[in-house]
N, C-alpha and C. Protein backbone atom coordinates (compact mmCIF):
# COMPACT_ATOMS: atom_id res chain seq x y z
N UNK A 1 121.58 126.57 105.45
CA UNK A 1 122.19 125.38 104.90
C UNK A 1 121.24 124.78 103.87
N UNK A 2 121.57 124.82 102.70
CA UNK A 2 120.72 124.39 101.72
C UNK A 2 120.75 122.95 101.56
N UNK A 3 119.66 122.39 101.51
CA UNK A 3 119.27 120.79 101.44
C UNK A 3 119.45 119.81 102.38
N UNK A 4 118.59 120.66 103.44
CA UNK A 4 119.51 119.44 104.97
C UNK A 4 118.90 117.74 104.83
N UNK A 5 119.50 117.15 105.29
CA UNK A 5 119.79 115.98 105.37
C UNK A 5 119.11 115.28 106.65
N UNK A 6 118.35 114.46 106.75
CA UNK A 6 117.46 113.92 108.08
C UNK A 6 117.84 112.42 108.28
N UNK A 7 118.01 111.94 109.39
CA UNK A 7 117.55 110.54 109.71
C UNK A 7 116.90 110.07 110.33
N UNK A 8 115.78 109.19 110.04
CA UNK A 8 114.52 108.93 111.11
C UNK A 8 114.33 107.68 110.49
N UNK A 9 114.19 107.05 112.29
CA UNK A 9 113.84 105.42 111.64
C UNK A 9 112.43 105.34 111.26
N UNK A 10 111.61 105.04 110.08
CA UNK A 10 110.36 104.86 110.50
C UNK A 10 109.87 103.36 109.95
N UNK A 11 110.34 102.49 110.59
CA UNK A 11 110.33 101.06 110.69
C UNK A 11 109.11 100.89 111.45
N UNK A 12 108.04 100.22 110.68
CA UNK A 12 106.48 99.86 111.28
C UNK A 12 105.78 101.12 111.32
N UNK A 13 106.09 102.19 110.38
CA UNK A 13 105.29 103.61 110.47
C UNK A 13 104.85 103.90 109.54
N UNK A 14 103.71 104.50 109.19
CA UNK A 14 102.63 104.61 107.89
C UNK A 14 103.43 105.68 107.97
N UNK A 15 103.47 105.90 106.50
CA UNK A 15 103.91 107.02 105.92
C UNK A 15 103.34 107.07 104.21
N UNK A 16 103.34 108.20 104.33
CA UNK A 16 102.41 109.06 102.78
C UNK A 16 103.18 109.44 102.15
N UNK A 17 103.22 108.73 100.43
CA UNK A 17 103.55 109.35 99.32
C UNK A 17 102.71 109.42 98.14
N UNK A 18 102.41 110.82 97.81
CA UNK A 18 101.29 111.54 97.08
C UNK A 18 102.25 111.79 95.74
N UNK A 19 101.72 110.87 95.09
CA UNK A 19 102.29 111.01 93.45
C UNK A 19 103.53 109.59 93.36
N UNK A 20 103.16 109.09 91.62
CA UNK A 20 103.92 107.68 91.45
C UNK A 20 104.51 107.97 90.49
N UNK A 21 105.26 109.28 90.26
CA UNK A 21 106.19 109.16 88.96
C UNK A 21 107.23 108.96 89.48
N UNK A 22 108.10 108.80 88.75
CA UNK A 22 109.53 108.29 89.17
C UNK A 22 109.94 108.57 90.57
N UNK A 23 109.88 109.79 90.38
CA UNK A 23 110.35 110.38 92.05
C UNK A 23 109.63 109.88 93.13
N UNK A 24 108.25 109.98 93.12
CA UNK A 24 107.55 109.15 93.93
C UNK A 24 107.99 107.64 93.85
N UNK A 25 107.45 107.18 92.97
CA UNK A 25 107.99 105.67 93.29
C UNK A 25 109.64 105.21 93.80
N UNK A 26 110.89 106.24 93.36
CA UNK A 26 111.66 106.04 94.10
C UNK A 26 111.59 106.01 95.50
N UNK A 27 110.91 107.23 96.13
CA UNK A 27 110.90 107.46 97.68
C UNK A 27 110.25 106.30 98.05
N UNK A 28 108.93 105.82 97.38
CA UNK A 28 108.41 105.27 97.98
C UNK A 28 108.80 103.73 98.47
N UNK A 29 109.51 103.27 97.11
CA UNK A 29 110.53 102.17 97.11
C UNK A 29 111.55 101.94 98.27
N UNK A 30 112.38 103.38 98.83
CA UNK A 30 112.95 103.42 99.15
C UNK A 30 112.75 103.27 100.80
N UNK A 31 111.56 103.65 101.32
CA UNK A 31 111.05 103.89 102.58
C UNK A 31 110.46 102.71 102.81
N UNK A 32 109.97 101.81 102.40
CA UNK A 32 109.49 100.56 102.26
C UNK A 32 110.80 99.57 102.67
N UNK A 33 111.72 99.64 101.74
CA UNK A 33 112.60 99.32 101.97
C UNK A 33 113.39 99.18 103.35
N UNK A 34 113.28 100.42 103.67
CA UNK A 34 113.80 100.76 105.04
C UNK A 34 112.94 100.68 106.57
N UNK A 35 111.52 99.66 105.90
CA UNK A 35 110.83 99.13 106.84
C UNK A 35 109.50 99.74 107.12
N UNK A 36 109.06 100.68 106.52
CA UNK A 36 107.88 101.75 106.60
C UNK A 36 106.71 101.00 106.20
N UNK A 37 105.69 101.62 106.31
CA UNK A 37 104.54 100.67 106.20
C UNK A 37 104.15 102.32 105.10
N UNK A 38 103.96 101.79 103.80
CA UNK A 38 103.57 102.89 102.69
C UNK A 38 102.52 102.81 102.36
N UNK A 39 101.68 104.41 102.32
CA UNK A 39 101.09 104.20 101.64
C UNK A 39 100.76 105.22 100.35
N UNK A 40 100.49 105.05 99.40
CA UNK A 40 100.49 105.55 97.83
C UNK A 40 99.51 105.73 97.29
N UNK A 41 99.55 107.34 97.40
CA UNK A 41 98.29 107.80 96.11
C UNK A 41 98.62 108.48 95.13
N UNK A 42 97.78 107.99 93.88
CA UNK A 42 98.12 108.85 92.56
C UNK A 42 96.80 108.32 91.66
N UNK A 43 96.16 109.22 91.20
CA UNK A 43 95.09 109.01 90.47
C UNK A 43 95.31 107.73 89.05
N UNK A 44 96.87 107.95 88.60
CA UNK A 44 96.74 107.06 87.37
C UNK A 44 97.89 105.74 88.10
N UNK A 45 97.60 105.52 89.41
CA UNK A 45 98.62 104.32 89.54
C UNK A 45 97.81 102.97 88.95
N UNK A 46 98.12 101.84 89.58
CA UNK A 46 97.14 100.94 88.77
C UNK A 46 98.15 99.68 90.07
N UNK A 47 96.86 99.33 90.71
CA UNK A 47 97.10 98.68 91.75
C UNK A 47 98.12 97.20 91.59
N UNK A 48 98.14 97.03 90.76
CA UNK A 48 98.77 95.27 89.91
C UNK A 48 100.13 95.66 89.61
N UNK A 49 100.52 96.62 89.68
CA UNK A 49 101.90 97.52 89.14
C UNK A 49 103.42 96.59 89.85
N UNK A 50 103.50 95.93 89.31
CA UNK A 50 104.60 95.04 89.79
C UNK A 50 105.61 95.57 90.73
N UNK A 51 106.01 96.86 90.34
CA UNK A 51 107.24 98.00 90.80
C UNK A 51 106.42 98.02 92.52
N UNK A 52 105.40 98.69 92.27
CA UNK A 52 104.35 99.04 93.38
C UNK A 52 103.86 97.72 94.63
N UNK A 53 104.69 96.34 94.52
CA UNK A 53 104.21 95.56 95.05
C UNK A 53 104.57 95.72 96.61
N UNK A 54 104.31 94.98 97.19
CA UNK A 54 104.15 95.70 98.95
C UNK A 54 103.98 96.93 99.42
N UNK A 55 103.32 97.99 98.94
CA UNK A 55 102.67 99.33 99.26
C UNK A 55 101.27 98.87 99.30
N UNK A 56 100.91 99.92 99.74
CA UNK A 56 99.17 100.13 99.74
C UNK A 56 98.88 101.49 98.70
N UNK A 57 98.53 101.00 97.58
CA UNK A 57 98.37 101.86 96.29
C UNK A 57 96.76 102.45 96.89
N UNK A 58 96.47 103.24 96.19
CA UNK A 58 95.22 104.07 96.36
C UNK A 58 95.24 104.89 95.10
N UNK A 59 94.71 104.34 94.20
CA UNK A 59 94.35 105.08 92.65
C UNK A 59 93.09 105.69 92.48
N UNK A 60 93.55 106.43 93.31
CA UNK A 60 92.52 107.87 93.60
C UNK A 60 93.18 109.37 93.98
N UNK A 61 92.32 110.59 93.72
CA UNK A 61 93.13 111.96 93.84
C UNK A 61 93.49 111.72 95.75
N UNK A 62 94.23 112.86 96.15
CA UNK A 62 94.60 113.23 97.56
C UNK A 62 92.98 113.79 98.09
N UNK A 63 93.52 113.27 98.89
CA UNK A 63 92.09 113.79 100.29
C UNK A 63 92.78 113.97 101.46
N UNK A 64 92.46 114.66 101.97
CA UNK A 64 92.98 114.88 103.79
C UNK A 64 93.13 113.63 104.34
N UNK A 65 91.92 112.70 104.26
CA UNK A 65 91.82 111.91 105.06
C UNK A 65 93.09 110.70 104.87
N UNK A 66 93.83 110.90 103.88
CA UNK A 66 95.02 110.48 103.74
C UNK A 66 96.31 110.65 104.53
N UNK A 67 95.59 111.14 105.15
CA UNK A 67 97.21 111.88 105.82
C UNK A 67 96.70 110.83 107.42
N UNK A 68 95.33 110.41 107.77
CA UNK A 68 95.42 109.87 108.98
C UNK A 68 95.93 108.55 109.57
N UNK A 69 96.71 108.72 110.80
CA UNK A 69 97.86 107.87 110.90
C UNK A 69 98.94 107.89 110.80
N UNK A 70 99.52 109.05 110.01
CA UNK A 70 100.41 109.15 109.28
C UNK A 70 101.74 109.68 109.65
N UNK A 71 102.88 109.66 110.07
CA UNK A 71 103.76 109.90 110.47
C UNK A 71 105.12 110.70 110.12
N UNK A 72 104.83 110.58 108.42
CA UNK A 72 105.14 111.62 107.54
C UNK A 72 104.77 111.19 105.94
N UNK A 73 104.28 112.78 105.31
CA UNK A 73 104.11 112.69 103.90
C UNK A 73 105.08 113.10 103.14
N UNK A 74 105.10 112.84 101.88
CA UNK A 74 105.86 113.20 100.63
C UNK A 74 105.43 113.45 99.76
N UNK A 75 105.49 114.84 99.00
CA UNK A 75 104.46 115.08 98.26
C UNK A 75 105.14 115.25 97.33
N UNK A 76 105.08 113.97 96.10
CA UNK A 76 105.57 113.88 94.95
C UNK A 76 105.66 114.20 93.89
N UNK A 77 105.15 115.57 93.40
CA UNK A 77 104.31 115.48 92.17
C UNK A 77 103.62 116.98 91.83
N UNK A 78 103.73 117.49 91.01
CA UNK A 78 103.73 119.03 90.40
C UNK A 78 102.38 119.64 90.85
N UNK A 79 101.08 118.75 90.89
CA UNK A 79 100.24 119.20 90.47
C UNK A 79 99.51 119.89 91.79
N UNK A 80 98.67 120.16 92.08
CA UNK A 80 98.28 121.04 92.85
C UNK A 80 97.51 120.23 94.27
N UNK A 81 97.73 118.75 94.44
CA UNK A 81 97.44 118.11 95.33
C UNK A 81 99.09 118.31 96.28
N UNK A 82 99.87 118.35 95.88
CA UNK A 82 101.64 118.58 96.26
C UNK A 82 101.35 119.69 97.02
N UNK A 83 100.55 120.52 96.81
CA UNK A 83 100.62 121.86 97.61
C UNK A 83 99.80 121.80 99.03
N UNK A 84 98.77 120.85 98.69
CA UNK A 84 97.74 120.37 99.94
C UNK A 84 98.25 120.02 101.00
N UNK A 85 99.51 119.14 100.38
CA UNK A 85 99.93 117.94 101.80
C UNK A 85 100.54 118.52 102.69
């Protein structure tokens, strides 16, 4: 079945999204939204980012240690940190 479809509450749950281009910042928007406690890395975000307000930005590359706590990631973004997570 191509492109399955999930539902999971994660209301009060850290969750990881690695990369802030559009796609990222949609998800990330979106999971926030739906009560998640986010948090956001991307080397060129820029913490003051109006869009980005109630996340926890981290304008820095991916590290492992990102992932602790974490309940699920999203790995946003082409570059070769996407492949890490």
């Amino acid at each position: 079945m191509p492109g399955s479809l999930i539902e999971i509450d994660l209301t009060g749950c850290q969750v990881l999204v690695v990369g802030l281009g559009p796609v990222g910042r949609r998800r990330a928007r979106r999971l926030r939204q739906d009560g998640a406690e986010v948090r956001a890395v991307d080397p060129r975000a820029w913490r003051d980012d109006r869009e980005l307000a109630g996340l926890d930005v981290r304008a820095e590359p991916f590290r492992p240690e990102h992932l602790d706590g974490v309940v699920l990631a999203i790995a946003a973004t082409g570059l070769s940190a996407g492949r890490r997570v």
